[in-house]
PDB file of N, CA and C in Angstrom:
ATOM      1  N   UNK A   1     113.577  46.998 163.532  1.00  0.00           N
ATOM      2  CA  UNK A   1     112.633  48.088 163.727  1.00  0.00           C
ATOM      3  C   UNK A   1     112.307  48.196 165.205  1.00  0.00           C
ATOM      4  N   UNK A   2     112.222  49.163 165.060  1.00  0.00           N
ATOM      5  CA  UNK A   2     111.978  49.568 166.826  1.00  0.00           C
ATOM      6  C   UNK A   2     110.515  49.786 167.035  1.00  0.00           C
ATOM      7  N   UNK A   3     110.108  49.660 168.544  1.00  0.00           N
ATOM      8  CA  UNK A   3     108.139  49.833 169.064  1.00  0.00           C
ATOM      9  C   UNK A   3     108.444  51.396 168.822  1.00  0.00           C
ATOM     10  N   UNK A   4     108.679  52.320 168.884  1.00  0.00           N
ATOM     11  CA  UNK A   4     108.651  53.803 168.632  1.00  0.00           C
ATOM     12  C   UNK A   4     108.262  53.935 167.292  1.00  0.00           C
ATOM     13  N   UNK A   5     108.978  53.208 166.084  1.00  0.00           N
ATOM     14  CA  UNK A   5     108.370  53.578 164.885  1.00  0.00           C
ATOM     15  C   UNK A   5     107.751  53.023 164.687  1.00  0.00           C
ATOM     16  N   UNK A   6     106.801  51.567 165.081  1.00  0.00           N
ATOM     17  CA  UNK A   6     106.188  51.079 164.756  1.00  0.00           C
ATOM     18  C   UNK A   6     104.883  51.899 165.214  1.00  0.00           C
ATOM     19  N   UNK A   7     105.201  52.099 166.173  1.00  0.00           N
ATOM     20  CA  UNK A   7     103.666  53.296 166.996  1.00  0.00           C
ATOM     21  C   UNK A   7     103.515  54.625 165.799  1.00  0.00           C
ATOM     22  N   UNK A   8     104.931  55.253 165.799  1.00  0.00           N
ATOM     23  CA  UNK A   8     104.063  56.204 164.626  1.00  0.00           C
ATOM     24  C   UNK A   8     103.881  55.836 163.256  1.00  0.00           C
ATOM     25  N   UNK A   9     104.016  54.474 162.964  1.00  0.00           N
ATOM     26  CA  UNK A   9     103.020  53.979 161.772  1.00  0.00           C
ATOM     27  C   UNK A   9     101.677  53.876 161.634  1.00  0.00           C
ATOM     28  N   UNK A  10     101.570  52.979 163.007  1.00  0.00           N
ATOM     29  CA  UNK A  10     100.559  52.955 163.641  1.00  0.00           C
ATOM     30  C   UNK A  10      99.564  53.984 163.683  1.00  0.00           C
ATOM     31  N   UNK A  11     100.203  55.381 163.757  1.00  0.00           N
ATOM     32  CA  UNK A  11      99.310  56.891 163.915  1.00  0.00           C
ATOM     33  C   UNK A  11      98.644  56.856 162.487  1.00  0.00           C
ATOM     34  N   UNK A  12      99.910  56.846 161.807  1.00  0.00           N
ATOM     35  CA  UNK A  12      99.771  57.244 160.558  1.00  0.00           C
ATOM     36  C   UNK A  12      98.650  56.587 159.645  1.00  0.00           C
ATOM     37  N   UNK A  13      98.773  55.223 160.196  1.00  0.00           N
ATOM     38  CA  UNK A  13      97.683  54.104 159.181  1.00  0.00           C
ATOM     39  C   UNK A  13      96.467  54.628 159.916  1.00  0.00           C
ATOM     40  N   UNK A  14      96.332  55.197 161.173  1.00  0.00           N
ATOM     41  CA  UNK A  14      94.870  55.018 161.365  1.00  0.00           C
ATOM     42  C   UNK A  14      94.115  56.445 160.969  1.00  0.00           C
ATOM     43  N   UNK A  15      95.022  57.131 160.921  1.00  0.00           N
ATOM     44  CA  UNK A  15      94.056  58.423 160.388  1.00  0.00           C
ATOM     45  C   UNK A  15      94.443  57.907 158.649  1.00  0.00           C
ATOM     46  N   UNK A  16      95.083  57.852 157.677  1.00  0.00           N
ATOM     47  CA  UNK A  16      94.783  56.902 156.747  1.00  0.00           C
ATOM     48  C   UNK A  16      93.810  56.079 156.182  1.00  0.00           C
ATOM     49  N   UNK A  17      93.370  55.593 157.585  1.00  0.00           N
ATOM     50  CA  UNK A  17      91.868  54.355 157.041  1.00  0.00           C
ATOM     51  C   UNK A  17      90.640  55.302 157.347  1.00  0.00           C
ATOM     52  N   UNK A  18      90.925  56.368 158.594  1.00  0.00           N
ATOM     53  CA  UNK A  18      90.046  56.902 158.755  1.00  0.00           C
ATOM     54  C   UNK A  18      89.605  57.748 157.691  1.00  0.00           C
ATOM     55  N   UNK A  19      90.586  58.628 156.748  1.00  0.00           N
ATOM     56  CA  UNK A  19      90.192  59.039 155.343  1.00  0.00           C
ATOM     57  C   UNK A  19      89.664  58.456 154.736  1.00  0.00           C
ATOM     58  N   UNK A  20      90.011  57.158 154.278  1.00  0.00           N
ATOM     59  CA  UNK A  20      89.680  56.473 153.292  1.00  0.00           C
ATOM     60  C   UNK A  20      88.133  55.548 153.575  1.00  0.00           C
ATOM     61  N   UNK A  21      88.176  55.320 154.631  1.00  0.00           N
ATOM     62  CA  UNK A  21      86.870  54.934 154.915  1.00  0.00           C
ATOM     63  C   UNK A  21      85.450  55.916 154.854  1.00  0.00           C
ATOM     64  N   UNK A  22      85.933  57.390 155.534  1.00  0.00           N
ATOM     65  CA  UNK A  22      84.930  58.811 155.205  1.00  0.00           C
ATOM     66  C   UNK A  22      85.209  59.048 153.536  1.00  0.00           C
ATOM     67  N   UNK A  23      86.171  58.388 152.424  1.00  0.00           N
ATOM     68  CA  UNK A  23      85.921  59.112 151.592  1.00  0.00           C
ATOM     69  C   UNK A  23      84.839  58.267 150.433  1.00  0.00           C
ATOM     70  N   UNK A  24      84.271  56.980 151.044  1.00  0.00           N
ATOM     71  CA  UNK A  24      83.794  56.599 150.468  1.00  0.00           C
ATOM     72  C   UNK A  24      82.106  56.613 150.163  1.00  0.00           C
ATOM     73  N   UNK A  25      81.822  56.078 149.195  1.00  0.00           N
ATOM     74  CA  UNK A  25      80.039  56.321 148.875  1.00  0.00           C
ATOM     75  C   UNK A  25      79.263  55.311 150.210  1.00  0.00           C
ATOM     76  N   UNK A  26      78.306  56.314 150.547  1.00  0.00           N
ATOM     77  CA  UNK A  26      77.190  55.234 151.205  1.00  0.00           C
ATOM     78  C   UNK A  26      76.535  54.935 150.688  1.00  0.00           C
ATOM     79  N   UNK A  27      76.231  53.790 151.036  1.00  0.00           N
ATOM     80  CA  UNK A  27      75.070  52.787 150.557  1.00  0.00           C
ATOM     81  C   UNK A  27      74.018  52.845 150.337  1.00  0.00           C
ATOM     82  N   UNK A  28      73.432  53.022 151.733  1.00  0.00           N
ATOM     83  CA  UNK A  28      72.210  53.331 152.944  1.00  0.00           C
ATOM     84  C   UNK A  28      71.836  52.317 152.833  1.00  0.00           C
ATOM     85  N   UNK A  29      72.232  51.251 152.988  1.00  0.00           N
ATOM     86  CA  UNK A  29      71.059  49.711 153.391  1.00  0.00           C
ATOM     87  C   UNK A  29      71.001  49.376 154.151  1.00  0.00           C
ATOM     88  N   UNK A  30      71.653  49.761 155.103  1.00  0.00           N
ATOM     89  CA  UNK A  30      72.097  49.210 156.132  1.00  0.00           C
ATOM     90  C   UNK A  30      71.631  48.124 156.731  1.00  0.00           C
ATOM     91  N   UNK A  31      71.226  47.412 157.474  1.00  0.00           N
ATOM     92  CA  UNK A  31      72.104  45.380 157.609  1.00  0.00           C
ATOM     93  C   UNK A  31      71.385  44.902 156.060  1.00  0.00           C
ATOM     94  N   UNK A  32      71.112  45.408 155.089  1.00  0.00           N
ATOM     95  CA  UNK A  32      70.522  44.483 153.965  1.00  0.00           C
ATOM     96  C   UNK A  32      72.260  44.398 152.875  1.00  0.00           C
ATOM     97  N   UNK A  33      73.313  44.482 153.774  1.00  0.00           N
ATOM     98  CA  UNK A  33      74.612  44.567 153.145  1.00  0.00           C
ATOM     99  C   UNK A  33      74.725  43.143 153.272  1.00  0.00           C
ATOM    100  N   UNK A  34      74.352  42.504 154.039  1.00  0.00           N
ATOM    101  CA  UNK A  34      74.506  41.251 154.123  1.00  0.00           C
ATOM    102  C   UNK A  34      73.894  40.317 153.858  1.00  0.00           C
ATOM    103  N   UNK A  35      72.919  40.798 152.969  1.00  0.00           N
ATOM    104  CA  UNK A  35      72.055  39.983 152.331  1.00  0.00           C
ATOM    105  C   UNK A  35      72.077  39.334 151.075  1.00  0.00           C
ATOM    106  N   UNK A  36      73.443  39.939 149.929  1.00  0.00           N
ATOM    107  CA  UNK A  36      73.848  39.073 149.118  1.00  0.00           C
ATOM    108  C   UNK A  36      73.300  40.524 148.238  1.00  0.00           C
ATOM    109  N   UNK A  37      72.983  41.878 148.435  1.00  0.00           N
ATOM    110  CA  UNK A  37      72.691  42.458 147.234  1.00  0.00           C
ATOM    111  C   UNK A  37      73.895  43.218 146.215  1.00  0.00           C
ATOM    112  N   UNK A  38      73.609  43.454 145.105  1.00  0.00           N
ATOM    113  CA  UNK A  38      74.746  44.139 144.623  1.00  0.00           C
ATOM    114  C   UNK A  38      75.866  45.183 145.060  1.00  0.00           C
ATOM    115  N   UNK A  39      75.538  46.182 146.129  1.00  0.00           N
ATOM    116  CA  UNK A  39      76.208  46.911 146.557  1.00  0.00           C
ATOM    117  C   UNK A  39      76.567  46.583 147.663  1.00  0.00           C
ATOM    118  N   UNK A  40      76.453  45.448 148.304  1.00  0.00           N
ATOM    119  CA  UNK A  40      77.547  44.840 149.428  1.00  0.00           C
ATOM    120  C   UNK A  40      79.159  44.360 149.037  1.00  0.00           C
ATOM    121  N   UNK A  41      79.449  44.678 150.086  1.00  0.00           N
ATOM    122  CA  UNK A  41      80.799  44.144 149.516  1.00  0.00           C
ATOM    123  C   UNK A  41      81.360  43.384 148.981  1.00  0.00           C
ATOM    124  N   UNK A  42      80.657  41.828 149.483  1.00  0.00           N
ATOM    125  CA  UNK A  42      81.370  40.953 148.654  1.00  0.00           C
ATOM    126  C   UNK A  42      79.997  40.113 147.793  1.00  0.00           C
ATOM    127  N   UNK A  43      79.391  41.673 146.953  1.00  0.00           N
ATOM    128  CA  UNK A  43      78.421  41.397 145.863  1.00  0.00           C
ATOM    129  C   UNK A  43      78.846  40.839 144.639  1.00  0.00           C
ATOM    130  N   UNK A  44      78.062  40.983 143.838  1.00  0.00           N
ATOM    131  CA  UNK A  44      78.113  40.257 142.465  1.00  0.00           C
ATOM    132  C   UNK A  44      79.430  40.753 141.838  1.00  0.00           C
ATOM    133  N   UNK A  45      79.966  42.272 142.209  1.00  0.00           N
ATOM    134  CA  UNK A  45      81.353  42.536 141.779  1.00  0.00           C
ATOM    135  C   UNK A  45      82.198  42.147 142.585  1.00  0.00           C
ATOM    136  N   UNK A  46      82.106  42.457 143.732  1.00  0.00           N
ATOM    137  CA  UNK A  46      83.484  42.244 144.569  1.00  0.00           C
ATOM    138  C   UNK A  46      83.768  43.653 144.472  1.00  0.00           C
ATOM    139  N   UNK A  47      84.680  43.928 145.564  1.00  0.00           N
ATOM    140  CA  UNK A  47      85.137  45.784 145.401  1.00  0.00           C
ATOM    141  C   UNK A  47      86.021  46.107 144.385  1.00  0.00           C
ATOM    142  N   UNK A  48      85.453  46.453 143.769  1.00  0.00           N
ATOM    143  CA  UNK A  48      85.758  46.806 142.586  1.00  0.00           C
ATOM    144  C   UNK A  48      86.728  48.350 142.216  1.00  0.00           C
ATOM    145  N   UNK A  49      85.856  48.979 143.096  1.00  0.00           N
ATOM    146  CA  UNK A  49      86.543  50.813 142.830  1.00  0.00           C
ATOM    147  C   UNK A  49      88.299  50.542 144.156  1.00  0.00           C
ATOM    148  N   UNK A  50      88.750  51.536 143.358  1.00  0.00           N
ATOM    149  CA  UNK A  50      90.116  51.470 143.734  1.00  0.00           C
ATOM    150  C   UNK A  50      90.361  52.066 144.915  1.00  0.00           C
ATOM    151  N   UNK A  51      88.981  52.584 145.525  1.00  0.00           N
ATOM    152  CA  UNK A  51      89.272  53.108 147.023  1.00  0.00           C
ATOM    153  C   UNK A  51      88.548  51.931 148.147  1.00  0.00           C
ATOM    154  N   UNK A  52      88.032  50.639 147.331  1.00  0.00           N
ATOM    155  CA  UNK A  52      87.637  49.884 148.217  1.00  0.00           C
ATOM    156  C   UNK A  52      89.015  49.080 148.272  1.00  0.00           C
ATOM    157  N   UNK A  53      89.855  48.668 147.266  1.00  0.00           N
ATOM    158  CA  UNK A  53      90.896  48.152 147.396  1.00  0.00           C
ATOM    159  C   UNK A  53      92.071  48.734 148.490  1.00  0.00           C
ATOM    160  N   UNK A  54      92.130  50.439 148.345  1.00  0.00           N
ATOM    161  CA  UNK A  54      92.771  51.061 149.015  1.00  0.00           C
ATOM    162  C   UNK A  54      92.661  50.976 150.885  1.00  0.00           C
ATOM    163  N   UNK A  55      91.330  51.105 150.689  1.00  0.00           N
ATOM    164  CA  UNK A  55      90.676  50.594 152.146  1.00  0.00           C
ATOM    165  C   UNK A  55      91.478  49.558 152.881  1.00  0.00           C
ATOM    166  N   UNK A  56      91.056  48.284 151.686  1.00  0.00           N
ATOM    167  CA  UNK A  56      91.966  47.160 152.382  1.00  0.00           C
ATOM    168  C   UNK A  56      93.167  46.769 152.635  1.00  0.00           C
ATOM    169  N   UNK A  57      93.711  47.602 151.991  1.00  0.00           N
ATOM    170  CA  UNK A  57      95.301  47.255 151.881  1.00  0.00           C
ATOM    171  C   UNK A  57      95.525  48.011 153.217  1.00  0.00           C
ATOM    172  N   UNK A  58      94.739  49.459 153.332  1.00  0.00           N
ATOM    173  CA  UNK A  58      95.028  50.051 154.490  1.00  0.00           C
ATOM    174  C   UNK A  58      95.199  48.821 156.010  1.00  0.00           C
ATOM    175  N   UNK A  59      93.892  48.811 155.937  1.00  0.00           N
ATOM    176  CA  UNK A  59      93.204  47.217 157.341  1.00  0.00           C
ATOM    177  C   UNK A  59      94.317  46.991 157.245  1.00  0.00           C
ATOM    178  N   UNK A  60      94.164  45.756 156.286  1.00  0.00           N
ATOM    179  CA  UNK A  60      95.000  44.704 156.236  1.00  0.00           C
ATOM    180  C   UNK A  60      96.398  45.098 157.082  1.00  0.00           C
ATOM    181  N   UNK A  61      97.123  46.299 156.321  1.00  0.00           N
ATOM    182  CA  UNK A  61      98.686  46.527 156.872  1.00  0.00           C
ATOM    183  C   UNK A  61      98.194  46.882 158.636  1.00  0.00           C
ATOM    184  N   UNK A  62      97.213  47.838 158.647  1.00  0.00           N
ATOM    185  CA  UNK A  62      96.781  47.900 160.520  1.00  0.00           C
ATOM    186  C   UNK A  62      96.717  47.094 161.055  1.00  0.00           C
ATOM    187  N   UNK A  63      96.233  45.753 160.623  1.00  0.00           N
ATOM    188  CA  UNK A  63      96.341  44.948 161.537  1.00  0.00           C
ATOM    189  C   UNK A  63      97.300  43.787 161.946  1.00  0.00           C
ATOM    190  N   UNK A  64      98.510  43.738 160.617  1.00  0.00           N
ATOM    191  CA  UNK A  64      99.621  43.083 161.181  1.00  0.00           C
ATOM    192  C   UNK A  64     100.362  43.859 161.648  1.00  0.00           C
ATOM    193  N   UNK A  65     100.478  45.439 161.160  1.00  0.00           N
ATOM    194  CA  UNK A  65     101.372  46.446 162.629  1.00  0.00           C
ATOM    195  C   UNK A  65     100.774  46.057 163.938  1.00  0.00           C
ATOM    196  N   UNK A  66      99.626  45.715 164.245  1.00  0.00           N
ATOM    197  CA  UNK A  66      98.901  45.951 165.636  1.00  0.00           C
ATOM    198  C   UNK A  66      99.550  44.648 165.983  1.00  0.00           C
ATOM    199  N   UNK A  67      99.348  43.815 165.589  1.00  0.00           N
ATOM    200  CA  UNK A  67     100.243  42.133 165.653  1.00  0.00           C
ATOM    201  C   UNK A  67     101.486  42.552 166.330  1.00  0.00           C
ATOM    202  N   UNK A  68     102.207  43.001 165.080  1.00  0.00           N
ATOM    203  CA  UNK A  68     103.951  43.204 165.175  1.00  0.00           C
ATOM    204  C   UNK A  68     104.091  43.961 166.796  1.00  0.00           C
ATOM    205  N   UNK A  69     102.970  45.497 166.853  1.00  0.00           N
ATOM    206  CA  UNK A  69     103.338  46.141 168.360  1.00  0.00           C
ATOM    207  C   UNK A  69     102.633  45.167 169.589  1.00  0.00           C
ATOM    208  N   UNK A  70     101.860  43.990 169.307  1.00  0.00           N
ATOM    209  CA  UNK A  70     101.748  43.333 170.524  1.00  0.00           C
ATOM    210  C   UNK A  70     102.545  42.183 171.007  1.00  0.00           C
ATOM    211  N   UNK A  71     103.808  42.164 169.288  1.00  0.00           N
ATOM    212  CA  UNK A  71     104.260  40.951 169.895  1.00  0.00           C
ATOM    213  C   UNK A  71     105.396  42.070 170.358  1.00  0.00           C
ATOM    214  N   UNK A  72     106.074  42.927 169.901  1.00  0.00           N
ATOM    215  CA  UNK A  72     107.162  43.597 170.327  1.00  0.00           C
ATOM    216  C   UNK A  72     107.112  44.034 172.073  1.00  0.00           C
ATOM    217  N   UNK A  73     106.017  44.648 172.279  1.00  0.00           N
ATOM    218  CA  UNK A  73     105.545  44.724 173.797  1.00  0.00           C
ATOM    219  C   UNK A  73     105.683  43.981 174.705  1.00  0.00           C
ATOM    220  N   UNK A  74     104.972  42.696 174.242  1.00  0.00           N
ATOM    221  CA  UNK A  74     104.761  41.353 175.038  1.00  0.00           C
ATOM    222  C   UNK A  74     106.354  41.006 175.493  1.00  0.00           C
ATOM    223  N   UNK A  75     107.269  40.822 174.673  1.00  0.00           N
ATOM    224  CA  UNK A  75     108.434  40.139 174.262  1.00  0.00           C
ATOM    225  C   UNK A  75     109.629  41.029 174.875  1.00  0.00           C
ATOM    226  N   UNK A  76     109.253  42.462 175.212  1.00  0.00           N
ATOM    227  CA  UNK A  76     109.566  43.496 175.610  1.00  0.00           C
ATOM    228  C   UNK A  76     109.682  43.142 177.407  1.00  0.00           C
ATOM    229  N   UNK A  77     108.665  43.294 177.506  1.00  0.00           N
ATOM    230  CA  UNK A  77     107.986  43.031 179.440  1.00  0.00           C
ATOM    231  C   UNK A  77     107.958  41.623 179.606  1.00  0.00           C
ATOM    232  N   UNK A  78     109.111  41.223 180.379  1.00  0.00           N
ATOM    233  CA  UNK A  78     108.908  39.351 180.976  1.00  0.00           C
ATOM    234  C   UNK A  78     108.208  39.631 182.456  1.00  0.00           C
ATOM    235  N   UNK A  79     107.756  40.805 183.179  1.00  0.00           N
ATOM    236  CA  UNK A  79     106.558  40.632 184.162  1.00  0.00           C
ATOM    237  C   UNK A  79     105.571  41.698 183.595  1.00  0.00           C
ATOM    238  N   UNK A  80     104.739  40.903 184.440  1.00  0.00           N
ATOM    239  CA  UNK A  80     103.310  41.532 184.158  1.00  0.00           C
ATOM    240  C   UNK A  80     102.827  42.963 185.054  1.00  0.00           C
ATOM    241  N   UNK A  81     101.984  43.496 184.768  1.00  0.00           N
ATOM    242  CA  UNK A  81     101.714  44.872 185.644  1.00  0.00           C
ATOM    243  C   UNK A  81     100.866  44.126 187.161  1.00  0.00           C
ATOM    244  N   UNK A  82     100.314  43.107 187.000  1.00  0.00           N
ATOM    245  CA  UNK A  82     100.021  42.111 188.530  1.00  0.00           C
ATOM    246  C   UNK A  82     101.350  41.698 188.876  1.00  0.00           C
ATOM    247  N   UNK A  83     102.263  41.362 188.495  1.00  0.00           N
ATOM    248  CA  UNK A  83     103.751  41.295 189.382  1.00  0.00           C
ATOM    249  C   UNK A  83     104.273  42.140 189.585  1.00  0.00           C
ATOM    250  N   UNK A  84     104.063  43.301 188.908  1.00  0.00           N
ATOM    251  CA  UNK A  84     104.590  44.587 189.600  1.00  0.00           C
ATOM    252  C   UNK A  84     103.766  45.286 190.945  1.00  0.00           C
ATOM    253  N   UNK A  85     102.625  44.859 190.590  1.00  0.00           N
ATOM    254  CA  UNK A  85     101.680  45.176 191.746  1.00  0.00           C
ATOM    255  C   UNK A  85     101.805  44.549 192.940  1.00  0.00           C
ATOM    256  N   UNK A  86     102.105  43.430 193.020  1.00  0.00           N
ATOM    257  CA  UNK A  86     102.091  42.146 193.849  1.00  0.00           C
ATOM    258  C   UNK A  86     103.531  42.889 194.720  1.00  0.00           C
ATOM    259  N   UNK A  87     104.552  42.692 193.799  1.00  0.00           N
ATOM    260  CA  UNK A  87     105.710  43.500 194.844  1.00  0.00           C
ATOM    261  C   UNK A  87     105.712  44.593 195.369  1.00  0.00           C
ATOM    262  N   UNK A  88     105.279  45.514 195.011  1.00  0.00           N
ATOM    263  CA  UNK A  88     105.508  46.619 195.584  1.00  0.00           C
ATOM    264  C   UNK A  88     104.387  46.810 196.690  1.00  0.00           C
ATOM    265  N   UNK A  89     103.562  46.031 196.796  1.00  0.00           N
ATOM    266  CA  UNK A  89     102.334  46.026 198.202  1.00  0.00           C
ATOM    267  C   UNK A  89     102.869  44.899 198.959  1.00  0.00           C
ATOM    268  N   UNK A  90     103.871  43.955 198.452  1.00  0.00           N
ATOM    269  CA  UNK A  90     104.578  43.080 199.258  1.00  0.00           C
ATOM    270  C   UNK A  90     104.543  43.611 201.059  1.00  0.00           C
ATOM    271  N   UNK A  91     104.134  42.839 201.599  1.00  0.00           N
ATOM    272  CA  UNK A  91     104.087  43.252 203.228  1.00  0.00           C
ATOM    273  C   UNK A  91     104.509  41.845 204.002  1.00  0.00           C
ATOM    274  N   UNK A  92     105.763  42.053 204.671  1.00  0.00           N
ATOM    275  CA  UNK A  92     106.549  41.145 205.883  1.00  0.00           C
ATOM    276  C   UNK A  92     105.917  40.627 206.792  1.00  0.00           C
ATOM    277  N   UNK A  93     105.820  39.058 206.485  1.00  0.00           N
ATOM    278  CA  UNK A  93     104.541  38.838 207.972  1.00  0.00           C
ATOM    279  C   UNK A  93     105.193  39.169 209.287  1.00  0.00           C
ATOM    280  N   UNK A  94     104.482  39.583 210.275  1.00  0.00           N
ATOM    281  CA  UNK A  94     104.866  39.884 211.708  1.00  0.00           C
ATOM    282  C   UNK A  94     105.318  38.932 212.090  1.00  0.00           C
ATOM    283  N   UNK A  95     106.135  39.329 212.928  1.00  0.00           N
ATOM    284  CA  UNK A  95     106.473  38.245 214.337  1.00  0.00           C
ATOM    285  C   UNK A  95     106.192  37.635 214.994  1.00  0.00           C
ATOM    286  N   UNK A  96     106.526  36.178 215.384  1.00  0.00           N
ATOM    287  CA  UNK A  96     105.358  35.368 216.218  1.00  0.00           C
ATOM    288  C   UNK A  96     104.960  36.082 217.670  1.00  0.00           C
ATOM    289  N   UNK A  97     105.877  36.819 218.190  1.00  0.00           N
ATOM    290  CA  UNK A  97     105.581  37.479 219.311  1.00  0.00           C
ATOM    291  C   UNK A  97     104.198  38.234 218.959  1.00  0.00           C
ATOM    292  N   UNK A  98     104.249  39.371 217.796  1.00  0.00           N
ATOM    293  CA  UNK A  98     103.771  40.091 217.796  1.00  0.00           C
ATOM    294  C   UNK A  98     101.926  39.488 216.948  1.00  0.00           C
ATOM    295  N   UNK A  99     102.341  37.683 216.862  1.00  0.00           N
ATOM    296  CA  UNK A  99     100.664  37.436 216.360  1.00  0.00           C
ATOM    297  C   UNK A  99     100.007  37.106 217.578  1.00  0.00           C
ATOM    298  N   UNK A 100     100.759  36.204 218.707  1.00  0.00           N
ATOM    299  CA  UNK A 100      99.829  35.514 220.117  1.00  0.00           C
ATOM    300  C   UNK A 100      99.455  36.520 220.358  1.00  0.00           C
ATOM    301  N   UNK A 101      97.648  36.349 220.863  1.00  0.00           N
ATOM    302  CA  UNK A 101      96.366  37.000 220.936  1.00  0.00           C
ATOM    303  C   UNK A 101      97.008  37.262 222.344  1.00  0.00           C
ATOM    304  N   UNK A 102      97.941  36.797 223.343  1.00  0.00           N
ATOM    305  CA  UNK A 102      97.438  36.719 224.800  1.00  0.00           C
ATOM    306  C   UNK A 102      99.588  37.262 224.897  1.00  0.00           C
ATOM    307  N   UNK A 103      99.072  38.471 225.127  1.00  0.00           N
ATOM    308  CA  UNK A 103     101.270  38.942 225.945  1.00  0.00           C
ATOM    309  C   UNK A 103     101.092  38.443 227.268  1.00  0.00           C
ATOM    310  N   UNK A 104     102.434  37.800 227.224  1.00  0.00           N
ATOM    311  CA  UNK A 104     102.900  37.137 228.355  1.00  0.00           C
ATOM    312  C   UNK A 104     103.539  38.310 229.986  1.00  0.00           C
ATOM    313  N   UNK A 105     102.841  38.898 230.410  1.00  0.00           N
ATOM    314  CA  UNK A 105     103.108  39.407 231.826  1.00  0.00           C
ATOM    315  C   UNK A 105     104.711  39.516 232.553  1.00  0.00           C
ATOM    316  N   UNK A 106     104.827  40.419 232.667  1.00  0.00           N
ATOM    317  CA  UNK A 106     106.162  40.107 233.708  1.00  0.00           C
ATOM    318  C   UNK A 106     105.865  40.535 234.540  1.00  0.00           C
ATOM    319  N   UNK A 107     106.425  39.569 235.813  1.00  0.00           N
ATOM    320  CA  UNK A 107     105.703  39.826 237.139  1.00  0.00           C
ATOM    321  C   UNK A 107     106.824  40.542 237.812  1.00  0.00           C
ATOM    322  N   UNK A 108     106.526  41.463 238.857  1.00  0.00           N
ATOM    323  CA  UNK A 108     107.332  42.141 239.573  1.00  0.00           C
ATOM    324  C   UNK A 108     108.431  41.538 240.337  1.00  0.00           C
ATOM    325  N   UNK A 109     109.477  41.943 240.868  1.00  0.00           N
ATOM    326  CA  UNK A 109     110.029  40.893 241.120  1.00  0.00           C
ATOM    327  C   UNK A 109     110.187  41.767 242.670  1.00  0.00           C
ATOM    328  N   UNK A 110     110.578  40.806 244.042  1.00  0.00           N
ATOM    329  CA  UNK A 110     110.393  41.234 245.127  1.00  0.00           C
ATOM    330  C   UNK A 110     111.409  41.282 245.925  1.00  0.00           C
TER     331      UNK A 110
END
């Protein structure tokens, strides 16, 4: 598999979760989700409705594509965008002539 199709999977899963996450019921408890009551997630049911399952399967696959395109990238580029930087501002130190603070005179000759 190639990073090109993996990116437009990538598109695809995230407007995907983004449906599936807007198509679901709110709560309104908001932080009392974590308090152990029935309509938290991992309440007395567990997610139960088939769009909380759907949800996850969504994640879940997003985030080993996001894996798969950072290892493909990584594994892709053996320098970094600071070694690319580093060379191309690369600058030649001067000449010893041209570092002594004090030029040496030539005297006229007679």
């Amino acid at each position: 598999m190639t990073a090109s199709f993996l990116f437009i999977v990538q598109i695809i899963l995230v407007v995907m979760l983004v449906i599936a996450v807007l198509l679901q019921k709110s709560s309104s408890i908001g932080l009392g989700a974590y308090s152990g009551s029935n309509d938290s997630v991992f309440g007395a049911k567990g997610p139960a409705s088939f769009l909380a399952k759907t949800t996850f399967t969504i994640g879940f696959l997003f985030v080993v594509n996001t894996i798969a395109l950072g290892y493909m990238y990584s594994s892709a580029s053996s320098e970094s965008v600071v070694d690319n930087l580093i060379e191309s501002t690369d600058v030649k130190a001067p000449s010893a002539a041209a570092t002594s603070p004090i030029q040496s005179e030539t005297t006229p000759s007679k």
